[in-house]
Protein backbone atom coordinates (compact mmCIF):
# COMPACT_ATOMS: atom_id res chain seq x y z
CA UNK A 1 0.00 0.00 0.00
CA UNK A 2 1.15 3.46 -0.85
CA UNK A 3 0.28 5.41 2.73
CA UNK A 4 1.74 8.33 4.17
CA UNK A 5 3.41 8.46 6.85
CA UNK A 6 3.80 11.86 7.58
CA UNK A 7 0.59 11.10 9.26
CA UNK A 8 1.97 9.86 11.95
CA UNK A 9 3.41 13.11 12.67
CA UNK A 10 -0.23 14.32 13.46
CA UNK A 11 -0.98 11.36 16.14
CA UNK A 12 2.65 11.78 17.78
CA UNK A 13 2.62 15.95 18.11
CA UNK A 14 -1.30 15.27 19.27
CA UNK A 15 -0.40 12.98 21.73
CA UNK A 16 2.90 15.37 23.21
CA UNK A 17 0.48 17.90 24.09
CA UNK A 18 -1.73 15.49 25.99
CA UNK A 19 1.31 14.80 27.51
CA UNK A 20 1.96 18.40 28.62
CA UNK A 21 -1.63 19.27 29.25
CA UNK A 22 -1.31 16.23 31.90
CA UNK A 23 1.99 17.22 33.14
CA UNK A 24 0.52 20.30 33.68
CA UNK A 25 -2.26 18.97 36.22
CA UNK A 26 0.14 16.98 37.96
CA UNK A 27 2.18 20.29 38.99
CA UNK A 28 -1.22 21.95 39.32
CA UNK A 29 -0.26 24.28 36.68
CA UNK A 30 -3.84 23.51 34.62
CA UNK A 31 -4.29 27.42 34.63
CA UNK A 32 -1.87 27.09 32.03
CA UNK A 33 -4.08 25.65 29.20
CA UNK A 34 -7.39 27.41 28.28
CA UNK A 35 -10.27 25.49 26.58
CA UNK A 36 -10.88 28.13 23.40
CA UNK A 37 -6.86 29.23 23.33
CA UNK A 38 -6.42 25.38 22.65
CA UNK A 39 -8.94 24.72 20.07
CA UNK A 40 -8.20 27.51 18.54
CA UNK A 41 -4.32 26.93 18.10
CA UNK A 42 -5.01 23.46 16.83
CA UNK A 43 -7.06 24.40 14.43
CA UNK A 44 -4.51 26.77 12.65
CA UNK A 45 -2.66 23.81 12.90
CA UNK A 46 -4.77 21.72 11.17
CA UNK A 47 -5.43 24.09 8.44
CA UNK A 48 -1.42 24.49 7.71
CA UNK A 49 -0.77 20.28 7.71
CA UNK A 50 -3.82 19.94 5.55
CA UNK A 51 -2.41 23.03 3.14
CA UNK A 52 1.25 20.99 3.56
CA UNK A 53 -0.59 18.63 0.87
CA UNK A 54 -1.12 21.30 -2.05
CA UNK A 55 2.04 23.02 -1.21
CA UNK A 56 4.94 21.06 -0.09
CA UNK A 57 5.22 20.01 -3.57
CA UNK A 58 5.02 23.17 -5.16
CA UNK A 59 8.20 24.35 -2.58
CA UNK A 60 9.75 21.20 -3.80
CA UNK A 61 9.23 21.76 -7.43
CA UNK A 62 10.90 25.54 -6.91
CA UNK A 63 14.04 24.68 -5.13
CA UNK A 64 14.80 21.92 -7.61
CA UNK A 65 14.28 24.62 -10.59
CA UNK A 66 16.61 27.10 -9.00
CA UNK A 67 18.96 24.45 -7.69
CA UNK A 68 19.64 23.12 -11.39
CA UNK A 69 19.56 26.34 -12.95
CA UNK A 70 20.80 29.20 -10.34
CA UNK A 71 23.15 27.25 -8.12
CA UNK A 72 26.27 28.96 -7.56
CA UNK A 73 27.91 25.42 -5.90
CA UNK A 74 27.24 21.92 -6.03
CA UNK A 75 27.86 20.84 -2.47
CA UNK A 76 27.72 16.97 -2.59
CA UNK A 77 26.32 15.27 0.44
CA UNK A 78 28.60 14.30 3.58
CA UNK A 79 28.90 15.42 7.24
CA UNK A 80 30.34 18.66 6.73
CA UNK A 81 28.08 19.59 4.11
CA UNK A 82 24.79 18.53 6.34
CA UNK A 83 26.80 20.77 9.31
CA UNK A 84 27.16 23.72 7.01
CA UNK A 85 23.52 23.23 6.08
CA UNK A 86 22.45 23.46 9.60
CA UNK A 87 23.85 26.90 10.69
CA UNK A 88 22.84 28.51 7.71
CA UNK A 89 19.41 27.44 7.88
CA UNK A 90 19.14 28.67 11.52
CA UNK A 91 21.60 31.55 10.02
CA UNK A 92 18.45 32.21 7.65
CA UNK A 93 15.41 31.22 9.80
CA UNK A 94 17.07 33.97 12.49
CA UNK A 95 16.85 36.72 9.78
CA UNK A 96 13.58 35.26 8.21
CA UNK A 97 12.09 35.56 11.45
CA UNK A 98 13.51 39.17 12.55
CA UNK A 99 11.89 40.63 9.45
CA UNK A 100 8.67 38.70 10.13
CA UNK A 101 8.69 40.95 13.05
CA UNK A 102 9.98 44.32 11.89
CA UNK A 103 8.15 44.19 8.56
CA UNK A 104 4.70 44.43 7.87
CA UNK A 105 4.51 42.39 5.08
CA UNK A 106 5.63 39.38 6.61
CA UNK A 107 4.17 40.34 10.11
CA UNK A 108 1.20 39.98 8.36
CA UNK A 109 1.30 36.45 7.90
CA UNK A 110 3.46 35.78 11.43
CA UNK A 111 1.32 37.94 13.31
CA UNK A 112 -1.25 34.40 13.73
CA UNK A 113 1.72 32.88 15.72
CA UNK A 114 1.70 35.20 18.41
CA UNK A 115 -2.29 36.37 19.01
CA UNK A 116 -2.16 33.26 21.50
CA UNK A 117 -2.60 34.10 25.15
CA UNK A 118 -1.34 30.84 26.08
CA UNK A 119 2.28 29.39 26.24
CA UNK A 120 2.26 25.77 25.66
CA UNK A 121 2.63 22.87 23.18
CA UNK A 122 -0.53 23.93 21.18
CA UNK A 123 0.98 27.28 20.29
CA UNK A 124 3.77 25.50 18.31
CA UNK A 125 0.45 24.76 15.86
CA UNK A 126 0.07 28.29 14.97
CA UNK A 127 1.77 28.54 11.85
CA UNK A 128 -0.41 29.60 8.13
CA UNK A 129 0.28 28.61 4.76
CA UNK A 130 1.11 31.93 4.26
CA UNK A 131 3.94 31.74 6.77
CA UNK A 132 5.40 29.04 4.95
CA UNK A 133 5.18 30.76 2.10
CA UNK A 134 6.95 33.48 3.22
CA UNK A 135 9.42 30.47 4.55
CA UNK A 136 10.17 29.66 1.15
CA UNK A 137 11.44 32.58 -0.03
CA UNK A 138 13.93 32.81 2.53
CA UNK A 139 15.27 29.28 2.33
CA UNK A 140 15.97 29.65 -1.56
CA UNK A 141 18.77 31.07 -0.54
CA UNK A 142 19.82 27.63 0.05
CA UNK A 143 19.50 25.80 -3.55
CA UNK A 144 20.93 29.35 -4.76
CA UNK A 145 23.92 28.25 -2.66
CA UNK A 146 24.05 25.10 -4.35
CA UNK A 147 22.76 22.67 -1.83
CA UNK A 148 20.55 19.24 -3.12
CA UNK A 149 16.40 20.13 -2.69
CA UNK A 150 16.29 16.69 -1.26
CA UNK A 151 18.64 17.49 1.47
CA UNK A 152 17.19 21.14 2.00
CA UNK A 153 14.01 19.11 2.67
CA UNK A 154 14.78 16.29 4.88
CA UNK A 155 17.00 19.32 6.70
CA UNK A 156 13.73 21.75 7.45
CA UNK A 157 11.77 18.57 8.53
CA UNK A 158 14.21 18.18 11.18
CA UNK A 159 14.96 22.01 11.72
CA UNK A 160 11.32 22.35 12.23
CA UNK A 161 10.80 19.76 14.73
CA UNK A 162 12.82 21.57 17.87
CA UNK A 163 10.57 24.73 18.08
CA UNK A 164 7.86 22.50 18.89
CA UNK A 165 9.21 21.80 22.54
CA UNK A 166 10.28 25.26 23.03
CA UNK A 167 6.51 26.44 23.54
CA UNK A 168 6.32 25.38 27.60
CA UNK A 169 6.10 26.96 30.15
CA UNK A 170 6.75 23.89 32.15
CA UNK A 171 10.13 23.53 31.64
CA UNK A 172 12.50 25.89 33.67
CA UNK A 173 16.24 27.31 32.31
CA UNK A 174 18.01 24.55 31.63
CA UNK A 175 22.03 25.52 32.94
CA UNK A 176 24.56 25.41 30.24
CA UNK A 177 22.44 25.02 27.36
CA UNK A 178 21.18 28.32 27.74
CA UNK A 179 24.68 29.84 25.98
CA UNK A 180 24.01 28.08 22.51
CA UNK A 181 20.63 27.00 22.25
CA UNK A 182 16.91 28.16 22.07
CA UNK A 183 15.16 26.87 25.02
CA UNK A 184 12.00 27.53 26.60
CA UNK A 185 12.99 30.32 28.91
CA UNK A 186 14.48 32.22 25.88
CA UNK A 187 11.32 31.34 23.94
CA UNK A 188 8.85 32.33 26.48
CA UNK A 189 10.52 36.25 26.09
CA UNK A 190 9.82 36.11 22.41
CA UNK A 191 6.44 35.58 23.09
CA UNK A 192 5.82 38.02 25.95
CA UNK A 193 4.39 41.19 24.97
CA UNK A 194 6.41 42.90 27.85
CA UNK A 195 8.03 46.41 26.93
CA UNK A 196 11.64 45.13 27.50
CA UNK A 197 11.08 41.35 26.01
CA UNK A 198 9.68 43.31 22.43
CA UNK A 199 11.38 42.27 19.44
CA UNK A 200 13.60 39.89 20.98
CA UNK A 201 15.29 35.98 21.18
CA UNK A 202 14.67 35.37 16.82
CA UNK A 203 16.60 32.03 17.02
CA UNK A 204 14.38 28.61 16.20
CA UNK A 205 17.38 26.27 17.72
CA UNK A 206 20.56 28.66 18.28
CA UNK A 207 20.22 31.31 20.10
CA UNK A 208 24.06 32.77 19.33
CA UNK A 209 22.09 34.81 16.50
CA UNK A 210 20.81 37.32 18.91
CA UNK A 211 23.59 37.43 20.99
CA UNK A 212 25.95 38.25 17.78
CA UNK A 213 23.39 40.74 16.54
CA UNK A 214 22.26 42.24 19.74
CA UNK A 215 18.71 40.81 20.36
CA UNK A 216 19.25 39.02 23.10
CA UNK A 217 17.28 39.49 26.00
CA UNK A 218 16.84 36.77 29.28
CA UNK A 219 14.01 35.56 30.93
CA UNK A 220 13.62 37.76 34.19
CA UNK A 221 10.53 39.27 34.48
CA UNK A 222 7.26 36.89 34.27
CA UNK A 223 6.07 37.30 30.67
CA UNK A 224 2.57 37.85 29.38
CA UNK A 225 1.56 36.45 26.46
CA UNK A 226 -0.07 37.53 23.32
CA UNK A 227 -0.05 40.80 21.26
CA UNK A 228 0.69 43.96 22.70
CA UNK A 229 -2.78 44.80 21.82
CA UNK A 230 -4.60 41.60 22.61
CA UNK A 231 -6.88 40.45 19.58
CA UNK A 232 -9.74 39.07 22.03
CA UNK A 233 -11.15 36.61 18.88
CA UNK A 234 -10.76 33.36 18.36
CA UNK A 235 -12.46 33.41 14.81
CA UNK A 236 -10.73 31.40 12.91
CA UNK A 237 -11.23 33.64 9.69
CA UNK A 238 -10.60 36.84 11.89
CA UNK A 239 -7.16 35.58 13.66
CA UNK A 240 -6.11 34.93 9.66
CA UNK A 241 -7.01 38.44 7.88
CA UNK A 242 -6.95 40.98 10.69
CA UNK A 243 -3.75 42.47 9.79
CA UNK A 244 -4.26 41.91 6.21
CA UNK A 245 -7.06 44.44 6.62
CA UNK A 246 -5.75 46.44 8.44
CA UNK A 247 -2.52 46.87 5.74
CA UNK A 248 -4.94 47.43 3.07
CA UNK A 249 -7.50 50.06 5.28
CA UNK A 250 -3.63 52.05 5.61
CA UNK A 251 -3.31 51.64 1.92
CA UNK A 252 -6.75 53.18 0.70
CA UNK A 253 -5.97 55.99 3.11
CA UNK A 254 -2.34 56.88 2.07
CA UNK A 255 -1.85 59.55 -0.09
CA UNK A 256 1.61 59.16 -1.82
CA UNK A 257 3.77 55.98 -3.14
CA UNK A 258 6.00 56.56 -0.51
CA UNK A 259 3.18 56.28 2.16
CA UNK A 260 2.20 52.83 0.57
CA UNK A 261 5.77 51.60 0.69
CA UNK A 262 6.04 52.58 4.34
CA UNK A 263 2.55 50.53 4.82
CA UNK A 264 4.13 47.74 3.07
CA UNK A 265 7.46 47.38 4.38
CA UNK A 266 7.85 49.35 7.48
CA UNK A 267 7.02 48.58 10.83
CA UNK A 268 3.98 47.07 12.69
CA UNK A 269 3.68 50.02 14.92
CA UNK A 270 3.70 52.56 11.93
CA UNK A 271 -0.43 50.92 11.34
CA UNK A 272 -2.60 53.06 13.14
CA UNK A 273 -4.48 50.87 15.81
CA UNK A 274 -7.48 52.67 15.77
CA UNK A 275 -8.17 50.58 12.29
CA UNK A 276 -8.21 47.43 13.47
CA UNK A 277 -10.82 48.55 16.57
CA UNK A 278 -12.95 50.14 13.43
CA UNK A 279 -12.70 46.92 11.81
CA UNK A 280 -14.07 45.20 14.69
CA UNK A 281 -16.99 47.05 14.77
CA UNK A 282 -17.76 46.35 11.21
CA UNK A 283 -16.51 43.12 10.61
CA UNK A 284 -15.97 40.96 14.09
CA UNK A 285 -18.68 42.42 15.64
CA UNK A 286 -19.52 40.14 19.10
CA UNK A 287 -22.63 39.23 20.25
CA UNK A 288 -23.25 39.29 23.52
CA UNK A 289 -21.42 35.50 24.63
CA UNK A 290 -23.42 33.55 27.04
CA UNK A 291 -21.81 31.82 29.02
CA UNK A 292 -20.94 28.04 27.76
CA UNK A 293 -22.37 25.20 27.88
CA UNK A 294 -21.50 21.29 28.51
CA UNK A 295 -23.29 20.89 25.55
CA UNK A 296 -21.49 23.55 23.29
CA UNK A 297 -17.90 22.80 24.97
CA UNK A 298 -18.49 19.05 24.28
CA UNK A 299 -19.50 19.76 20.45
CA UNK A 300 -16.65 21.75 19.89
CA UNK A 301 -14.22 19.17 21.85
CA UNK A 302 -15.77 16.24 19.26
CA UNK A 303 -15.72 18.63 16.25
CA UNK A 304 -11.83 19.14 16.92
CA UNK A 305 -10.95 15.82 17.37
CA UNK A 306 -12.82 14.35 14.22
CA UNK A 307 -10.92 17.36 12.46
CA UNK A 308 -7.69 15.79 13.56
CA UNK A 309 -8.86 12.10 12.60
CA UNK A 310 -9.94 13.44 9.35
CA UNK A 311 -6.50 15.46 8.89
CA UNK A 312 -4.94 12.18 9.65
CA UNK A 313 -6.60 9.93 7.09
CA UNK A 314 -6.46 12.41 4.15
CA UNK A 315 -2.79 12.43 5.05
CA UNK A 316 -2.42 8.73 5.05
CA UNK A 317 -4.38 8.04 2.32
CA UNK A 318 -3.29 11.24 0.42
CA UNK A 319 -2.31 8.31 -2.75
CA UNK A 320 -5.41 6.84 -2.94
CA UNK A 321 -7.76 10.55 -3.44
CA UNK A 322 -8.39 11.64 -6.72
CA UNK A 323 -7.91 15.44 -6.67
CA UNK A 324 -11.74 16.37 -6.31
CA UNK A 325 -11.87 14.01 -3.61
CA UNK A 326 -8.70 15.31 -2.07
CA UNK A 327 -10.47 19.33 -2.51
CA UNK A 328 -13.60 18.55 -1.44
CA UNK A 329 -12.10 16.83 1.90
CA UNK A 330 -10.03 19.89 2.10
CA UNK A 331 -13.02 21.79 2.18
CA UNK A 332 -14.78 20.13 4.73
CA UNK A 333 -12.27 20.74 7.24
CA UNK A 334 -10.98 24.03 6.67
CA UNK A 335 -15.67 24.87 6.91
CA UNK A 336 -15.33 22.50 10.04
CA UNK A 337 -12.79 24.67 11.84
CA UNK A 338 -14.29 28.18 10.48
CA UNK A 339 -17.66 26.48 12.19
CA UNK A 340 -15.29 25.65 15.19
CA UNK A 341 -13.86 28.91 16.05
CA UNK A 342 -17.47 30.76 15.17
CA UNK A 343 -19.24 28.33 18.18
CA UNK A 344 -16.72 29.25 20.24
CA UNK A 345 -17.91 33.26 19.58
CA UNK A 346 -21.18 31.11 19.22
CA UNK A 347 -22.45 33.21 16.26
CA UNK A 348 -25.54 32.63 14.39
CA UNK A 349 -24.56 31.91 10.75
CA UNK A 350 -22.90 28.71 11.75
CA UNK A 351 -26.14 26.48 11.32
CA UNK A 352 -25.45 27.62 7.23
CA UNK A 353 -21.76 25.89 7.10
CA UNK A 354 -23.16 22.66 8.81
CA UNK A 355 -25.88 22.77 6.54
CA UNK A 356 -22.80 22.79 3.99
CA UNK A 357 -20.47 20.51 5.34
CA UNK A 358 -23.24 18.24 5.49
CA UNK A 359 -23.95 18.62 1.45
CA UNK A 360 -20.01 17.97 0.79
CA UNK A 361 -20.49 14.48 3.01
CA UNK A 362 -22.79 13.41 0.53
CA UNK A 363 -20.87 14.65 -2.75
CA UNK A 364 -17.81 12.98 -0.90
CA UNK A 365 -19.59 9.68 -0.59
CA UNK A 366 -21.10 9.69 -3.80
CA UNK A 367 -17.69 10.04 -5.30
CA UNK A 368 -16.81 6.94 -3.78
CA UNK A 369 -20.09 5.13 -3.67
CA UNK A 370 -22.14 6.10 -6.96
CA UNK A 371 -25.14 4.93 -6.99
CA UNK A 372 -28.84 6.44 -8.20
CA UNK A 373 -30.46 5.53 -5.09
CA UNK A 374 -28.25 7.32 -2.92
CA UNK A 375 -27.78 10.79 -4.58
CA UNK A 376 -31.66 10.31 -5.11
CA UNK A 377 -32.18 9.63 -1.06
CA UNK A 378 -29.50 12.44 -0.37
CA UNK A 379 -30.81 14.88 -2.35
CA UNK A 380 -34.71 14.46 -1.04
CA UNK A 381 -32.84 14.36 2.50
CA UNK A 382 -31.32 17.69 1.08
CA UNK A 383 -34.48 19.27 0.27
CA UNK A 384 -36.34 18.33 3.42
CA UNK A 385 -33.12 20.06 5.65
CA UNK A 386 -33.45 22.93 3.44
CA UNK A 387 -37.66 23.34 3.65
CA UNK A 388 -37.30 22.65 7.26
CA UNK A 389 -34.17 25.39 7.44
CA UNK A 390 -35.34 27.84 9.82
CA UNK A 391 -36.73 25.63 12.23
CA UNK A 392 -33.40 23.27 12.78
CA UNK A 393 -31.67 26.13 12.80
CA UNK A 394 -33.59 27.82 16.06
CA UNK A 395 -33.69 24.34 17.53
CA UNK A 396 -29.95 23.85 16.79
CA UNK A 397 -28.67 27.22 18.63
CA UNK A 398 -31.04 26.40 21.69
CA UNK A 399 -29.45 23.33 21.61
CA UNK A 400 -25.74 24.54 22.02
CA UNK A 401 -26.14 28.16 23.08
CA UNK A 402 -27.58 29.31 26.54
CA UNK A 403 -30.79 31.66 25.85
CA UNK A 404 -31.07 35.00 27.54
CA UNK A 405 -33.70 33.64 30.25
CA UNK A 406 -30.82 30.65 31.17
CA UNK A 407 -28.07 33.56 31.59
């Protein structure tokens, strides 16, 4: 069988932050993990594995083209060239990250990694397709340099792998490692959104980078997490486009080229924050939240883990999906966790994308399964959801959502 075991991956960085989340009541630290922070961080996470599929090739396909045509060197592989390799992918990912800071461009597409209020495991998650994008351009540096795609590959996989268990805030400083490498203490001051932990500690696994270049801070002070002007959403569409917005609100009101380029390419704090609170009266407007209920935190608990499952079997069976199958179970999830983050907000409109998802179940099965009888029984089951609309849809949202007399 042709499977995929990259799959795995999903089951094994699932299951580490079970492992934290029960570390964490053990020390009696559970204050540390939030319900919606959590669901929320794993479902950016499950939107950039699924994108991995439609992409990863794509990155492949472009560092092969520049490698046999732009290549300055033709290192050949052996231990000095994987060591070489190493430091100037952290050498890269340090300066790929400082200007995803510093630049609103690509701040625009990092900012998702830090709207988290949390510090744990599930942060590590928060990466976009964007983002790795924006990766990309900074690691074709490396086939320019004349290294072999397949090495820059297996290379990131590994590269990519330490940040994960730098997100903790379970771990203390950890002695003489703290001179060379990123650890969790030095990670934990990146996050912060403290005044004197700002725009510091860039490195993914050394952390001699910001020594050298003088953006070093340590780990005094107890950080707080998040942005410096906490986003307070955990809509999955919102925590994607926010600063997109924003950027393009600044560009209708510039007046001059040279006010566009400094939208573009300058700083985060050159945006005027007053647009993004304008933007959240027009656009991620809240209803007044009731408080949860079993009910609600239970559906979204079930919806996230069948997001994972599903994540995990498109992976593994990635061979065996035609494309349309492959889109439309692409679909599904990236409606499921829109749906996701919405309950959590629990707005209204989210009785429409189940009345979707539900539609692309059928299509999906179909696809696999034609047969007259079904699409016929689907369809009239269709029809009767959609005559009946209204209706499921009020006794839906009593269902999950509190009503003003239950306050």
């Amino acid at each position: 069988m042709h499977l995929n075991c990259l799959a795995l991956a999903v089951s094994i960085f699932t299951g580490l932050m079970g492992l934290e989340y029960y570390a964490g009541l053990k020390k009696n630290k559970q204050h540390l993990f939030s319900f919606d922070e959590a669901v929320a961080n794993v479902n950016i996470g499950i939107a950039e594995r699924l994108s991995d599929l439609f992409t990863t090739g794509l990155f492949f396909y472009f560092f092969s083209w520049l490698y046999k045509n732009y290549a300055l060197f033709d290192f050949s592989p052996g231990w000095i060239t994987w060591l070489f390799l190493f430091i100037s992918t952290d050498f890269v990912w340090y300066w790929y990250h400082r200007f995803g800071h510093r630049i609103n461009i690509f701040w625009s597409v990092h900012v998702v990694h830090h709207q988290s209020t949390d510090f744990n495991y599930t942060v590590s998650a928060r990466i976009t397709v964007f983002q790795a994008a924006a990766r990309c351009l900074f690691w074709s540096v490396q086939p320019l340099l004349g290294f072999p795609p397949l090495m820059i590959t297996v290379m990131l996989m590994i590269h990519g792998t330490y940040p994960f268990f730098t997100h903790t805030q379970l771990i203390g400083k950890l002695g003489w490692l703290e001179y060379f490498l990123v650890t969790p203490s030095h990670h934990r001051v990146h996050h912060s959104s403290n005044p004197e932990y700002l725009d510091r500690n860039y490195g993914d696994v050394l952390i001699i980078w910001d020594k050298l270049f003088g953006t070093f801070a340590e780990e005094k002070s107890k950080p707080v997490y998040g942005l410096t002007k906490p986003l307070g959403s955990h809509s999955f569409l919102w925590q994607h486009f926010h600063f997109l917005l924003e950027m393009l609100v600044s560009l209708r009101m510039s007046k001059n080229v040279r006010q566009k380029l400094k939208i573009i390419f300058g700083k985060p704090e050159d945006i005027d924050p007053r647009i993004r609170t304008s933007l959240e009266r027009k656009l991620s407007r809240k209803q007044r939240c009731w408080q949860q209920t079993n009910t609600q935190q239970n559906y979204i608990r079930w919806q996230t883990i069948i997001s994972l499952f599903l994540l995990f079997l498109v992976i593994l069976f990635e061979y065996y999906l035609t494309p349309i199958k492959l889109g439309i179970a692409a679909v599904f999830i990236i409606l499921s966790l829109i749906t996701t983050g919405a309950m959590i907000e629990q707005r209204r409109w989210i009785f429409f994308l189940e009345y979707i998802r539900f539609t692309l179940i059928g299509i999906f099965l179909y696809l696999c399964y034609p047969s007259a009888n079904m699409l016929s029984f689907y369809f009239g089951l269709l029809t009767a959801l959609l005559l009946f609309y209204k209706t499921l849809g009020q006794r839906y949202h009593s269902y999950l959502f509190l009503s003003k007399s239950e306050e």
